[in-house]
PDB file of N, CA and C in Angstrom:
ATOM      1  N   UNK A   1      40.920 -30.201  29.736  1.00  0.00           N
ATOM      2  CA  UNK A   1      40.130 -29.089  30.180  1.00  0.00           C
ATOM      3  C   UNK A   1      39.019 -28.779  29.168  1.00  0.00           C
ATOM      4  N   UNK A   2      39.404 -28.598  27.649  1.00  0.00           N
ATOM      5  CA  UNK A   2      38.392 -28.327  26.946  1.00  0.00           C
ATOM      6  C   UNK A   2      37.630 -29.873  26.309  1.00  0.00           C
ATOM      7  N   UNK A   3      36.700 -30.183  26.374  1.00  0.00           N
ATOM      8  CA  UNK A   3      36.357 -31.261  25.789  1.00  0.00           C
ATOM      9  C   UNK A   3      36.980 -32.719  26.615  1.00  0.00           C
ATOM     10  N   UNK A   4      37.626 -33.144  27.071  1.00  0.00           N
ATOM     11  CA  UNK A   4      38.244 -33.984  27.904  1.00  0.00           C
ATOM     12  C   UNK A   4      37.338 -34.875  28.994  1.00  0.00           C
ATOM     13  N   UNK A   5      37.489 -35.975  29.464  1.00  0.00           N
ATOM     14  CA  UNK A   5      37.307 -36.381  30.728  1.00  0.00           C
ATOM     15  C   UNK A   5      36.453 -35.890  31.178  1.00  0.00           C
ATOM     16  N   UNK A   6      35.147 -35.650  31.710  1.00  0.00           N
ATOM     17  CA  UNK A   6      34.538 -34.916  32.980  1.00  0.00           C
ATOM     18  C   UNK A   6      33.786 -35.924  33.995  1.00  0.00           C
ATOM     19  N   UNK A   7      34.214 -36.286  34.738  1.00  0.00           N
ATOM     20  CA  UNK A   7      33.484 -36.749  36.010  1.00  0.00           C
ATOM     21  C   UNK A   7      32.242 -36.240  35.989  1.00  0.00           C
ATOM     22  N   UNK A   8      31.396 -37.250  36.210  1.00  0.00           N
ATOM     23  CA  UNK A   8      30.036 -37.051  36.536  1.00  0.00           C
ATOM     24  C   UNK A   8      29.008 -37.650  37.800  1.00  0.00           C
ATOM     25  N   UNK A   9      29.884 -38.819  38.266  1.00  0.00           N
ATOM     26  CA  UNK A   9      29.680 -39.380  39.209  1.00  0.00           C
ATOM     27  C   UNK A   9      30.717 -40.462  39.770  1.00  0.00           C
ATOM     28  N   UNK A  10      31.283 -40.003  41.384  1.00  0.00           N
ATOM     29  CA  UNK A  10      32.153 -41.071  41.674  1.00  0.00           C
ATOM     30  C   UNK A  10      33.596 -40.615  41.295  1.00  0.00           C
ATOM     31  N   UNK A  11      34.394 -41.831  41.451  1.00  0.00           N
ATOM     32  CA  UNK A  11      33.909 -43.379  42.102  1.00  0.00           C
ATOM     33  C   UNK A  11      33.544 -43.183  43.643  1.00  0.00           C
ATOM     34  N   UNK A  12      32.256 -44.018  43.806  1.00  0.00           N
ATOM     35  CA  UNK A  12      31.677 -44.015  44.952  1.00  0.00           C
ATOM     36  C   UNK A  12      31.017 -45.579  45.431  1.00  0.00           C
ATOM     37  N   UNK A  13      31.135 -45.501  46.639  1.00  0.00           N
ATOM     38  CA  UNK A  13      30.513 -47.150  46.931  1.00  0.00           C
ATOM     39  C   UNK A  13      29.155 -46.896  47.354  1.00  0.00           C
ATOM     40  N   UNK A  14      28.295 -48.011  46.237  1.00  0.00           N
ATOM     41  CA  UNK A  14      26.865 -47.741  47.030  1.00  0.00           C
ATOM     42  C   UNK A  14      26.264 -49.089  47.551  1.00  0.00           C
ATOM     43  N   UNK A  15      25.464 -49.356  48.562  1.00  0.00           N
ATOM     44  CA  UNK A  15      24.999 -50.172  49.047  1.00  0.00           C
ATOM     45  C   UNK A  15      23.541 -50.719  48.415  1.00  0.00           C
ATOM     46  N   UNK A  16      23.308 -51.818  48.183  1.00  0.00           N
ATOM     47  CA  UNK A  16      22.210 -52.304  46.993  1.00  0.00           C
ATOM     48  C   UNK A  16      21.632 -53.436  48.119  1.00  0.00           C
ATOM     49  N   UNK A  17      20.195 -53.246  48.328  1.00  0.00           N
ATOM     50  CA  UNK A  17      19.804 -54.312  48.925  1.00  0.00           C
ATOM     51  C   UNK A  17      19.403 -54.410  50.351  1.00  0.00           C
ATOM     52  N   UNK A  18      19.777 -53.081  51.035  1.00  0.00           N
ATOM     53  CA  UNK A  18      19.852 -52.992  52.700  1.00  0.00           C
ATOM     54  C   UNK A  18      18.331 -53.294  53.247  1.00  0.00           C
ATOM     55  N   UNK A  19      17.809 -53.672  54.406  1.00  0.00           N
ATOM     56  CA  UNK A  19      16.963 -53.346  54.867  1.00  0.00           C
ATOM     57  C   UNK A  19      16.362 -52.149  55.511  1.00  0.00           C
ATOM     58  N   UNK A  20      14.559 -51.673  55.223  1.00  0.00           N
ATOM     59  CA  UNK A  20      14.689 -50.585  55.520  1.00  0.00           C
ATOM     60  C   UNK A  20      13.399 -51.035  55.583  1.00  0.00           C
ATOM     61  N   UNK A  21      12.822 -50.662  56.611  1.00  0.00           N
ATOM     62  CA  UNK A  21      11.166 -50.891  56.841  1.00  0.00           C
ATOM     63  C   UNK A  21      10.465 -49.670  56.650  1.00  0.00           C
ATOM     64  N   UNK A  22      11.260 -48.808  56.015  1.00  0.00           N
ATOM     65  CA  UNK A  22      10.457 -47.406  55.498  1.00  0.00           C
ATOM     66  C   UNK A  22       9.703 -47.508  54.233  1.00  0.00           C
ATOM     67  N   UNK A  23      10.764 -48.393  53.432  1.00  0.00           N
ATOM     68  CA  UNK A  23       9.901 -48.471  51.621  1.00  0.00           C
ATOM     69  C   UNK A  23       9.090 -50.024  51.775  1.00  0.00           C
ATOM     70  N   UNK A  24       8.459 -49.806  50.805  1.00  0.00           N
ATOM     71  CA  UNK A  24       7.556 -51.144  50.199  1.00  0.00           C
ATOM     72  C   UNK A  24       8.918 -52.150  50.404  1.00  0.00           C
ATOM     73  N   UNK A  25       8.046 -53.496  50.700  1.00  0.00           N
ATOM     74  CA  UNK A  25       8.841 -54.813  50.580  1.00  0.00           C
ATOM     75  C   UNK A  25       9.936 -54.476  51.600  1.00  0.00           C
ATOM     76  N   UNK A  26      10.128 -53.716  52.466  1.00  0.00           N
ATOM     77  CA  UNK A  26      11.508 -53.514  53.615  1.00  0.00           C
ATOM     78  C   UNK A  26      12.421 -53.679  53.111  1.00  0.00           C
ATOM     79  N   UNK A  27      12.899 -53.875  51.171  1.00  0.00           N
ATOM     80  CA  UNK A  27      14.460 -54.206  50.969  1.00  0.00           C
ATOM     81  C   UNK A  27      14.563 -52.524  49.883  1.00  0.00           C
ATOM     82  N   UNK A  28      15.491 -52.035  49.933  1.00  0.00           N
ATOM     83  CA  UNK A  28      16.095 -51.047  48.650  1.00  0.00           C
ATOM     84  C   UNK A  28      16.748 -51.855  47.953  1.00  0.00           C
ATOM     85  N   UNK A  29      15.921 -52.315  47.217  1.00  0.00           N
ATOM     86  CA  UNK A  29      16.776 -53.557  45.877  1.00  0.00           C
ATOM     87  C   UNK A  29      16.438 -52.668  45.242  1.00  0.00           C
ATOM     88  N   UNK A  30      16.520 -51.563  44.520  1.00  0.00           N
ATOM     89  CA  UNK A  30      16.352 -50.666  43.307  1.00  0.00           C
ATOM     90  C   UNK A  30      17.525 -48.961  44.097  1.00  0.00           C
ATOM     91  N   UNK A  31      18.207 -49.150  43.081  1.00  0.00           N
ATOM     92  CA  UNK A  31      18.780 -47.620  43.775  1.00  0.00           C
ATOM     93  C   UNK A  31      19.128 -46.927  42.858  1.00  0.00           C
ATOM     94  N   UNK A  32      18.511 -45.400  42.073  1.00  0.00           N
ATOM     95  CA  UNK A  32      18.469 -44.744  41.422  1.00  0.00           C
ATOM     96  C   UNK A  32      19.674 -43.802  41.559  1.00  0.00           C
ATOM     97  N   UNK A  33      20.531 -43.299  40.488  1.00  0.00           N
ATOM     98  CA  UNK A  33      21.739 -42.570  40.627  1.00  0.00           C
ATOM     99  C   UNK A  33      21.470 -41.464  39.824  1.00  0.00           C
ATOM    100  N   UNK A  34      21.471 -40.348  40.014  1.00  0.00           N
ATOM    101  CA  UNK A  34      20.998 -39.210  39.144  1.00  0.00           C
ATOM    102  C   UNK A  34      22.633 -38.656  38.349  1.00  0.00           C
ATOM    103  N   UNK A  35      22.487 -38.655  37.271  1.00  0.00           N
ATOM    104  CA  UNK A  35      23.388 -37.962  36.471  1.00  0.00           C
ATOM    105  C   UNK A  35      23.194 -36.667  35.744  1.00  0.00           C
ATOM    106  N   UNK A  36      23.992 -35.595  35.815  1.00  0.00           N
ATOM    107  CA  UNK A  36      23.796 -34.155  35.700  1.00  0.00           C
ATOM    108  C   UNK A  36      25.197 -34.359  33.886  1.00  0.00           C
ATOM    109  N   UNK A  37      24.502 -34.106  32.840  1.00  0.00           N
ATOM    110  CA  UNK A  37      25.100 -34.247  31.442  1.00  0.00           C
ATOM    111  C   UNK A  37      25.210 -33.453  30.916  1.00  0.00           C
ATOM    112  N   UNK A  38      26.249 -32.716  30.155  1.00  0.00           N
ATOM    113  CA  UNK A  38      26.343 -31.752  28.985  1.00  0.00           C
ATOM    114  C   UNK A  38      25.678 -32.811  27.821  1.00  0.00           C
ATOM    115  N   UNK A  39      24.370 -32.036  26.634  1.00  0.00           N
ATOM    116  CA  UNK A  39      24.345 -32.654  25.886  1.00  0.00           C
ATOM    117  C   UNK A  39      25.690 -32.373  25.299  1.00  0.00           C
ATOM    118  N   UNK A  40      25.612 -33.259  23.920  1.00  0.00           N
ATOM    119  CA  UNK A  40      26.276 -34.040  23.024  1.00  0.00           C
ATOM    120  C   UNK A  40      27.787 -34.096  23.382  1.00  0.00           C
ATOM    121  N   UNK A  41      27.519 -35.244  24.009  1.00  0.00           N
ATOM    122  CA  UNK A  41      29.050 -35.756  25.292  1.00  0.00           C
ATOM    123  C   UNK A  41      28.587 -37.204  25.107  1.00  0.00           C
ATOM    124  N   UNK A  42      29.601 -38.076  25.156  1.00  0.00           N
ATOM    125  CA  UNK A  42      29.267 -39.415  25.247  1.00  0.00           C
ATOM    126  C   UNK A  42      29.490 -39.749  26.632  1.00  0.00           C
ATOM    127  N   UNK A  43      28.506 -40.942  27.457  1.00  0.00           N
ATOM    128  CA  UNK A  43      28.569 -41.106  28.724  1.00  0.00           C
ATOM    129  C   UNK A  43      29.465 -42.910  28.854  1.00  0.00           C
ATOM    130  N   UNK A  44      29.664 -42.833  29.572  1.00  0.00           N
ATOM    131  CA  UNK A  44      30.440 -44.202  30.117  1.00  0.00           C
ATOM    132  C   UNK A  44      30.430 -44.231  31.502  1.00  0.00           C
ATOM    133  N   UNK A  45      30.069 -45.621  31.735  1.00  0.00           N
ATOM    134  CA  UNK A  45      29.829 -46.107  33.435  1.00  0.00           C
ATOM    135  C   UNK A  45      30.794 -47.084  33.773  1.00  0.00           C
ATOM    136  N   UNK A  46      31.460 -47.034  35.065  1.00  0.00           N
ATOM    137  CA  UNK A  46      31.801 -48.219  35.459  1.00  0.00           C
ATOM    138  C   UNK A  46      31.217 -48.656  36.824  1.00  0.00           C
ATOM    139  N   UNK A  47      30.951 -49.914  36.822  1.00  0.00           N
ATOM    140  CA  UNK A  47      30.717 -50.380  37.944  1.00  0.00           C
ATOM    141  C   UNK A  47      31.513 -51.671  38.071  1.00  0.00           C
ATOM    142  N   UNK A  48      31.669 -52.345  39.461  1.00  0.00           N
ATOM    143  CA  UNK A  48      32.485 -53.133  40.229  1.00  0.00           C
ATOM    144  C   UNK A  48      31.790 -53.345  41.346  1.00  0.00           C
ATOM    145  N   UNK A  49      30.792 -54.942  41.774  1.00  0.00           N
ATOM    146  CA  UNK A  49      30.411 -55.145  42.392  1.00  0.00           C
ATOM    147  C   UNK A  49      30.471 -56.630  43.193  1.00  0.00           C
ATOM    148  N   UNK A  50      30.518 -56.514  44.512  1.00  0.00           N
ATOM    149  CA  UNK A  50      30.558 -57.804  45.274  1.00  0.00           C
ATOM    150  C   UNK A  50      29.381 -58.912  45.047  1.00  0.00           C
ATOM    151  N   UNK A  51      28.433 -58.827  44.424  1.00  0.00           N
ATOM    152  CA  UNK A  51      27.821 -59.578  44.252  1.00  0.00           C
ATOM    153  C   UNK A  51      26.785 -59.550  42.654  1.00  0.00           C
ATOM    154  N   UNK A  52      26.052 -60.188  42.338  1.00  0.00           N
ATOM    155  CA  UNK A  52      25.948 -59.805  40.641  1.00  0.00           C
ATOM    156  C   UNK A  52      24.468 -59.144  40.921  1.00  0.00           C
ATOM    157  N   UNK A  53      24.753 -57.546  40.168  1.00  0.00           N
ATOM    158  CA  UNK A  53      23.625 -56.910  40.126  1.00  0.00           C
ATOM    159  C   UNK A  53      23.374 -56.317  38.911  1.00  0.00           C
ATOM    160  N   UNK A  54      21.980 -56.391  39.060  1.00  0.00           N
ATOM    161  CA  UNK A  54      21.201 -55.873  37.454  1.00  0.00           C
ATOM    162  C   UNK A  54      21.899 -54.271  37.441  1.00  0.00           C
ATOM    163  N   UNK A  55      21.870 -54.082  35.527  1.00  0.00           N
ATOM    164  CA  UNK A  55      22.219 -52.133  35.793  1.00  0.00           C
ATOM    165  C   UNK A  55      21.622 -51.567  34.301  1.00  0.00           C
ATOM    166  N   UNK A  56      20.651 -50.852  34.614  1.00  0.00           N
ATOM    167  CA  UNK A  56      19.985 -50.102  33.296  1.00  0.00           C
ATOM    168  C   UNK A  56      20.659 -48.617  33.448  1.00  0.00           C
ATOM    169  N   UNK A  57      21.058 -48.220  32.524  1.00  0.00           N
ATOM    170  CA  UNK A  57      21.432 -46.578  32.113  1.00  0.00           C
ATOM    171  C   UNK A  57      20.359 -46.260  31.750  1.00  0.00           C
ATOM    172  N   UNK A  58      19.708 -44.998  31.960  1.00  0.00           N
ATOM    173  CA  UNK A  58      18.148 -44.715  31.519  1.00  0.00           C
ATOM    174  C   UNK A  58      18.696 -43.109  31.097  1.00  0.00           C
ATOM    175  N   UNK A  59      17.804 -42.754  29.926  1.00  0.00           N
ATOM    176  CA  UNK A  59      17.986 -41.551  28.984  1.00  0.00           C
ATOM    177  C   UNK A  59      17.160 -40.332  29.777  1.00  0.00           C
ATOM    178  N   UNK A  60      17.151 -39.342  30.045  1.00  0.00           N
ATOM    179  CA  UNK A  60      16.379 -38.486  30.302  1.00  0.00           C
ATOM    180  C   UNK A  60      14.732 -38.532  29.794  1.00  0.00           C
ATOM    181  N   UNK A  61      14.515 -39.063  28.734  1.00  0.00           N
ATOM    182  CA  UNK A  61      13.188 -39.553  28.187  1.00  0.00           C
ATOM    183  C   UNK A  61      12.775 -40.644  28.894  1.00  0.00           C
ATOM    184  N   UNK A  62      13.232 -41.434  29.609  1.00  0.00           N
ATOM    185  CA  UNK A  62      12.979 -42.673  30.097  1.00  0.00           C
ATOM    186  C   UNK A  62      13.018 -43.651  29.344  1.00  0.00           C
ATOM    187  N   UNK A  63      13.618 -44.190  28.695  1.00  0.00           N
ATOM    188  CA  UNK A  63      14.105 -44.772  27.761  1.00  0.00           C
ATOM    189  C   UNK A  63      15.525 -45.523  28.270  1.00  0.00           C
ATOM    190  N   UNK A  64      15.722 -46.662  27.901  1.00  0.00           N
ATOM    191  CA  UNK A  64      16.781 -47.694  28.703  1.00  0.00           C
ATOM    192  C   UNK A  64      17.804 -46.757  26.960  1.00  0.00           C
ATOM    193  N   UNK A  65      19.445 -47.027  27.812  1.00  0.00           N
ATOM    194  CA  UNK A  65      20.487 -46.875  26.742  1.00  0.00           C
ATOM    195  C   UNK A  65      20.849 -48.324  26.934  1.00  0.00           C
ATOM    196  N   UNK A  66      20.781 -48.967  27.928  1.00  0.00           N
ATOM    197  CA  UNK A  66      21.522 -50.223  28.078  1.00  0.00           C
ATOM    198  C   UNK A  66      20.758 -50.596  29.382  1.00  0.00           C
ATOM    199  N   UNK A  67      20.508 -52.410  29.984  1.00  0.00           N
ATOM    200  CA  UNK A  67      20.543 -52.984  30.341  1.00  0.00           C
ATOM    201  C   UNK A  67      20.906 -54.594  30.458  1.00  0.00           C
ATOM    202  N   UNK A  68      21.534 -54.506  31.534  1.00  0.00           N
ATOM    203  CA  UNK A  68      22.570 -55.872  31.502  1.00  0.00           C
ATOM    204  C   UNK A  68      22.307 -56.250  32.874  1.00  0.00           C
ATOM    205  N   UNK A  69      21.927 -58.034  32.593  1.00  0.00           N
ATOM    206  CA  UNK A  69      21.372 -58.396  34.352  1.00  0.00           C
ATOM    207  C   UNK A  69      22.943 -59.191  35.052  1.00  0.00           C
ATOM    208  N   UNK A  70      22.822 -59.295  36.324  1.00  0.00           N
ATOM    209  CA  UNK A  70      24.283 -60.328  36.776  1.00  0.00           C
ATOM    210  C   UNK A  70      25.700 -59.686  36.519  1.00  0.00           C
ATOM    211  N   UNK A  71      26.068 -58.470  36.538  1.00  0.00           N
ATOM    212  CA  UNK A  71      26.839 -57.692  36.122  1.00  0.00           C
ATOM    213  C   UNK A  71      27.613 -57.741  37.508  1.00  0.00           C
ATOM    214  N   UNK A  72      29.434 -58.039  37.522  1.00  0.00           N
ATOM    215  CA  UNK A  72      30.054 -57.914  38.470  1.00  0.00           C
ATOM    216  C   UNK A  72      31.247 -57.141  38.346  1.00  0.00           C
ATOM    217  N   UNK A  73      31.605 -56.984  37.277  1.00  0.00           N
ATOM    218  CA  UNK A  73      32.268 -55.730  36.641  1.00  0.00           C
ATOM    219  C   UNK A  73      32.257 -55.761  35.258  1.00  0.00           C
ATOM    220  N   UNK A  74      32.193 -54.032  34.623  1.00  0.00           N
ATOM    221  CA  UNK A  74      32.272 -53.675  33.421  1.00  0.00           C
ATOM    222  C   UNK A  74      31.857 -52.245  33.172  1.00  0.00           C
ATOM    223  N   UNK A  75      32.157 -52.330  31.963  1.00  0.00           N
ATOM    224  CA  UNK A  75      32.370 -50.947  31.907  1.00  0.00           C
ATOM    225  C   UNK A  75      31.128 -50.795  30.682  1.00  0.00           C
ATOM    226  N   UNK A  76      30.104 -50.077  30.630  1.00  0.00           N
ATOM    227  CA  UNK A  76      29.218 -49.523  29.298  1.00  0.00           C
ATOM    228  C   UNK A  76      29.536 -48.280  28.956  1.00  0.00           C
ATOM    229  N   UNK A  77      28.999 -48.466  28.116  1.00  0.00           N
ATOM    230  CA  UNK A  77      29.358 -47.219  26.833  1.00  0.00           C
ATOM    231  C   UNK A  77      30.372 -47.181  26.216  1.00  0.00           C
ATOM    232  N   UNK A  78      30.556 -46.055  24.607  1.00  0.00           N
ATOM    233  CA  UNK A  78      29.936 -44.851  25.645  1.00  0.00           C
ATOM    234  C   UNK A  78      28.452 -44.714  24.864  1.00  0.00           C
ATOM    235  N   UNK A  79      27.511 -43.871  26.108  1.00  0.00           N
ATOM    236  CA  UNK A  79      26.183 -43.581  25.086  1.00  0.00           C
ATOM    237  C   UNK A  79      26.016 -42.234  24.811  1.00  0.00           C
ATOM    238  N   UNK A  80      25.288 -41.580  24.151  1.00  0.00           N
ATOM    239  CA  UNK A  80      24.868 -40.279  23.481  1.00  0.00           C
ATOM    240  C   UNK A  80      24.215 -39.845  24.157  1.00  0.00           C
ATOM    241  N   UNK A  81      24.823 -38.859  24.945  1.00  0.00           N
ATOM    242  CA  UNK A  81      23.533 -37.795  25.293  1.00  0.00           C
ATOM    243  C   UNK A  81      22.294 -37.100  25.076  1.00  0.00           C
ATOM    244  N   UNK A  82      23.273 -36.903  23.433  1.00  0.00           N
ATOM    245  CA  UNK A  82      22.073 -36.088  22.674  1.00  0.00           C
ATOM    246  C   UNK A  82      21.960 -34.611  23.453  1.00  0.00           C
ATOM    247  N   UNK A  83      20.362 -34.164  23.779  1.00  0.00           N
ATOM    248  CA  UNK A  83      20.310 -32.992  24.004  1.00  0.00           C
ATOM    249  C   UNK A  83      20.129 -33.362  25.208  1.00  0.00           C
ATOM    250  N   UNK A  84      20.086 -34.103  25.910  1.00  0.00           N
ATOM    251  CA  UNK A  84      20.117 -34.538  27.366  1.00  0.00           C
ATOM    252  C   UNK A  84      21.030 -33.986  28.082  1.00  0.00           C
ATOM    253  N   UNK A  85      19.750 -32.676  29.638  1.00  0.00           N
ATOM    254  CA  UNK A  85      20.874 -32.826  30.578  1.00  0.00           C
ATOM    255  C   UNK A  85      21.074 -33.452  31.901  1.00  0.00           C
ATOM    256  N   UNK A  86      20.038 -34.373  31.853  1.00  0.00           N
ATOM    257  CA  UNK A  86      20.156 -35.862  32.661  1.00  0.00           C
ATOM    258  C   UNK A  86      20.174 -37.205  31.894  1.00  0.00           C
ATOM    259  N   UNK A  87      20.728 -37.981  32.825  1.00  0.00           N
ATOM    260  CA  UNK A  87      20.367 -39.172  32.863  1.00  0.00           C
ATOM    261  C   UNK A  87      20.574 -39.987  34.304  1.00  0.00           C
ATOM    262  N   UNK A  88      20.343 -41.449  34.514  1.00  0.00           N
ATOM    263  CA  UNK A  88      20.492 -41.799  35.135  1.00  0.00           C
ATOM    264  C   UNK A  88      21.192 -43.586  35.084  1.00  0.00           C
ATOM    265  N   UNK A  89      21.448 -44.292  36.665  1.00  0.00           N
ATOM    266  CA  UNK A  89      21.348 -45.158  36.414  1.00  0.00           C
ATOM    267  C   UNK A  89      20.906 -45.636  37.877  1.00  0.00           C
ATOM    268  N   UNK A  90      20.279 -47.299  37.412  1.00  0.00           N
ATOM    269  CA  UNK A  90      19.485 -48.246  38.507  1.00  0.00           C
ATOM    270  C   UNK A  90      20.412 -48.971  38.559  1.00  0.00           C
ATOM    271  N   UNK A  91      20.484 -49.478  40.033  1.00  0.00           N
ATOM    272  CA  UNK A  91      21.137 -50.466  40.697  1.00  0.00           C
ATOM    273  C   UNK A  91      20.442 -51.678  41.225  1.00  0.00           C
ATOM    274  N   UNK A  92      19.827 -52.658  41.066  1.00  0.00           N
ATOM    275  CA  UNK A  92      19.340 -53.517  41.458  1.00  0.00           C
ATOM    276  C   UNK A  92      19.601 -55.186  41.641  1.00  0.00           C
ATOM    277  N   UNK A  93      19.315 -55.404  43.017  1.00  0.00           N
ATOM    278  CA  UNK A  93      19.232 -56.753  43.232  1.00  0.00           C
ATOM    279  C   UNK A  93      18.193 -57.474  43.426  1.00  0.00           C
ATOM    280  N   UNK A  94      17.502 -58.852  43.813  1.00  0.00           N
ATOM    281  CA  UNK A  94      16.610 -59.566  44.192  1.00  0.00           C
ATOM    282  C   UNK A  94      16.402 -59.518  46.035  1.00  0.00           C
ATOM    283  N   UNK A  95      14.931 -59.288  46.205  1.00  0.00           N
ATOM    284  CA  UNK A  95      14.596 -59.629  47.479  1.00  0.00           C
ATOM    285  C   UNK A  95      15.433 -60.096  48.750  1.00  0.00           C
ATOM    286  N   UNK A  96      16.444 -59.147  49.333  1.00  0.00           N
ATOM    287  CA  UNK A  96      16.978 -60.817  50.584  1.00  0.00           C
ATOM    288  C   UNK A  96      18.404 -60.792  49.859  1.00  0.00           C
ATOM    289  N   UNK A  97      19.009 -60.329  48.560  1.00  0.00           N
ATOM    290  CA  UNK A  97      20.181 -59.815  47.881  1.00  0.00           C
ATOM    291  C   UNK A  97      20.780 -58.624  48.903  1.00  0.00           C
ATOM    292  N   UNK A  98      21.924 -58.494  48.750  1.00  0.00           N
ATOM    293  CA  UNK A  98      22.712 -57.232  49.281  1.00  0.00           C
ATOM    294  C   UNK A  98      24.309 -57.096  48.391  1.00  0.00           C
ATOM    295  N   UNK A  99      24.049 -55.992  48.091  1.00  0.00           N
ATOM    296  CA  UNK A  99      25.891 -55.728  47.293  1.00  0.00           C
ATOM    297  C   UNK A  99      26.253 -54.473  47.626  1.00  0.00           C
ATOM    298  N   UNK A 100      27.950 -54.707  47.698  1.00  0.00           N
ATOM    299  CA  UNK A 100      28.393 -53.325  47.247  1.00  0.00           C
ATOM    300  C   UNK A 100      28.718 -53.122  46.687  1.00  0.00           C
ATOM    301  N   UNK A 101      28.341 -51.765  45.475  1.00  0.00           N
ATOM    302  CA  UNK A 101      28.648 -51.924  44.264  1.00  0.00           C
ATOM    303  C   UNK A 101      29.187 -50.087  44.211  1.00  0.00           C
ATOM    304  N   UNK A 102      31.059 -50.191  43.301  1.00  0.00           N
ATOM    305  CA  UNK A 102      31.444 -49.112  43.344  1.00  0.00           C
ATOM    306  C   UNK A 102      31.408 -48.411  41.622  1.00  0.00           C
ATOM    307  N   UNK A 103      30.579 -47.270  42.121  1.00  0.00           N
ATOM    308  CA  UNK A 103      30.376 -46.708  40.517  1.00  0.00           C
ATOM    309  C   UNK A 103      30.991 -45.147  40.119  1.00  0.00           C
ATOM    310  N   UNK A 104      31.048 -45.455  38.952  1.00  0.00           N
ATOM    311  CA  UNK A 104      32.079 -44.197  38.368  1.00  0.00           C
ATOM    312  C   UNK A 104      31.089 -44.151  36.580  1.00  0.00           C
ATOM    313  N   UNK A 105      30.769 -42.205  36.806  1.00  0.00           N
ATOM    314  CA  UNK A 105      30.645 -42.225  35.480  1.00  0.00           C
ATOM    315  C   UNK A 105      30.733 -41.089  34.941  1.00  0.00           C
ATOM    316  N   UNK A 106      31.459 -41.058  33.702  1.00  0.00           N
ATOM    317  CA  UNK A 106      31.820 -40.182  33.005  1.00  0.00           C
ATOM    318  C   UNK A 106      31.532 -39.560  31.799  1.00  0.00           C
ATOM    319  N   UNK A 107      31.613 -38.428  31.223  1.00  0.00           N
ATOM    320  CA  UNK A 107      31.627 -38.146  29.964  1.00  0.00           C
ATOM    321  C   UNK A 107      32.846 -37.740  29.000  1.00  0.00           C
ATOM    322  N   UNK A 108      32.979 -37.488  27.875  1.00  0.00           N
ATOM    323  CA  UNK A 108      33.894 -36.739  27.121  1.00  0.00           C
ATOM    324  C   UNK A 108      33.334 -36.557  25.643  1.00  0.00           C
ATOM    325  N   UNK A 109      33.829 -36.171  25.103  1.00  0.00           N
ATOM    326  CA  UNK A 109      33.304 -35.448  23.338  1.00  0.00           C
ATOM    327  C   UNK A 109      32.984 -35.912  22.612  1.00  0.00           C
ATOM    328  N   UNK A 110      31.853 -36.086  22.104  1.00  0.00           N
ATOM    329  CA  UNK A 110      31.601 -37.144  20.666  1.00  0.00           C
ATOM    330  C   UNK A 110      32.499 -37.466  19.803  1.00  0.00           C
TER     331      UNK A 110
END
């Protein structure tokens, strides 16, 4: 309760890659996950995906904490919040790619 565990996103299944003739290029090969952070909390992601997809953690500054391409499971972090009370992460595949990819992410106490 105090300092512990906090869910921040998930676990949830997201779809990477669908067709959609609404955005540029008709594919959502990029899928942005918004994360809501207590600063100074360390963050940790997991993802688990059917097919191998790129995954950048991005800092509230815009600034990468991590990127790793071909990723089919694993776990990052943890990273530093800092005074951050976002962050995020990208989900991406190639053109004509499709995955489902299930993500979970968390924080707890420096």
């Amino acid at each position: 309760m105090f300092g512990g565990r906090e869910t921040v996103f998930g676990p949830e299944t997201v779809s990477v890659g669908d067709f959609d003739i609404t955005v540029d290029g008709c594919y959502r090969n990029v899928v942005p996950i918004a994360l809501d952070v207590k600063p100074r909390r360390m963050l940790r992601v997991r993802i688990s995906s059917d097919h191998p997809v790129d995954v950048v953690i991005a800092r509230e500054d815009r600034s990468s904490a991590c990127h790793k391409e071909g990723v089919l499971e694993a776990t990052f972090g943890p990273f530093e919040t800092g005074k951050s009370r976002s962050m995020g992460i990208l989900l991406g595949v190639f053109r004509g790619d499709k995955a489902s990819v299930t993500v979970e992410a968390w924080t707890d106490k420096e």
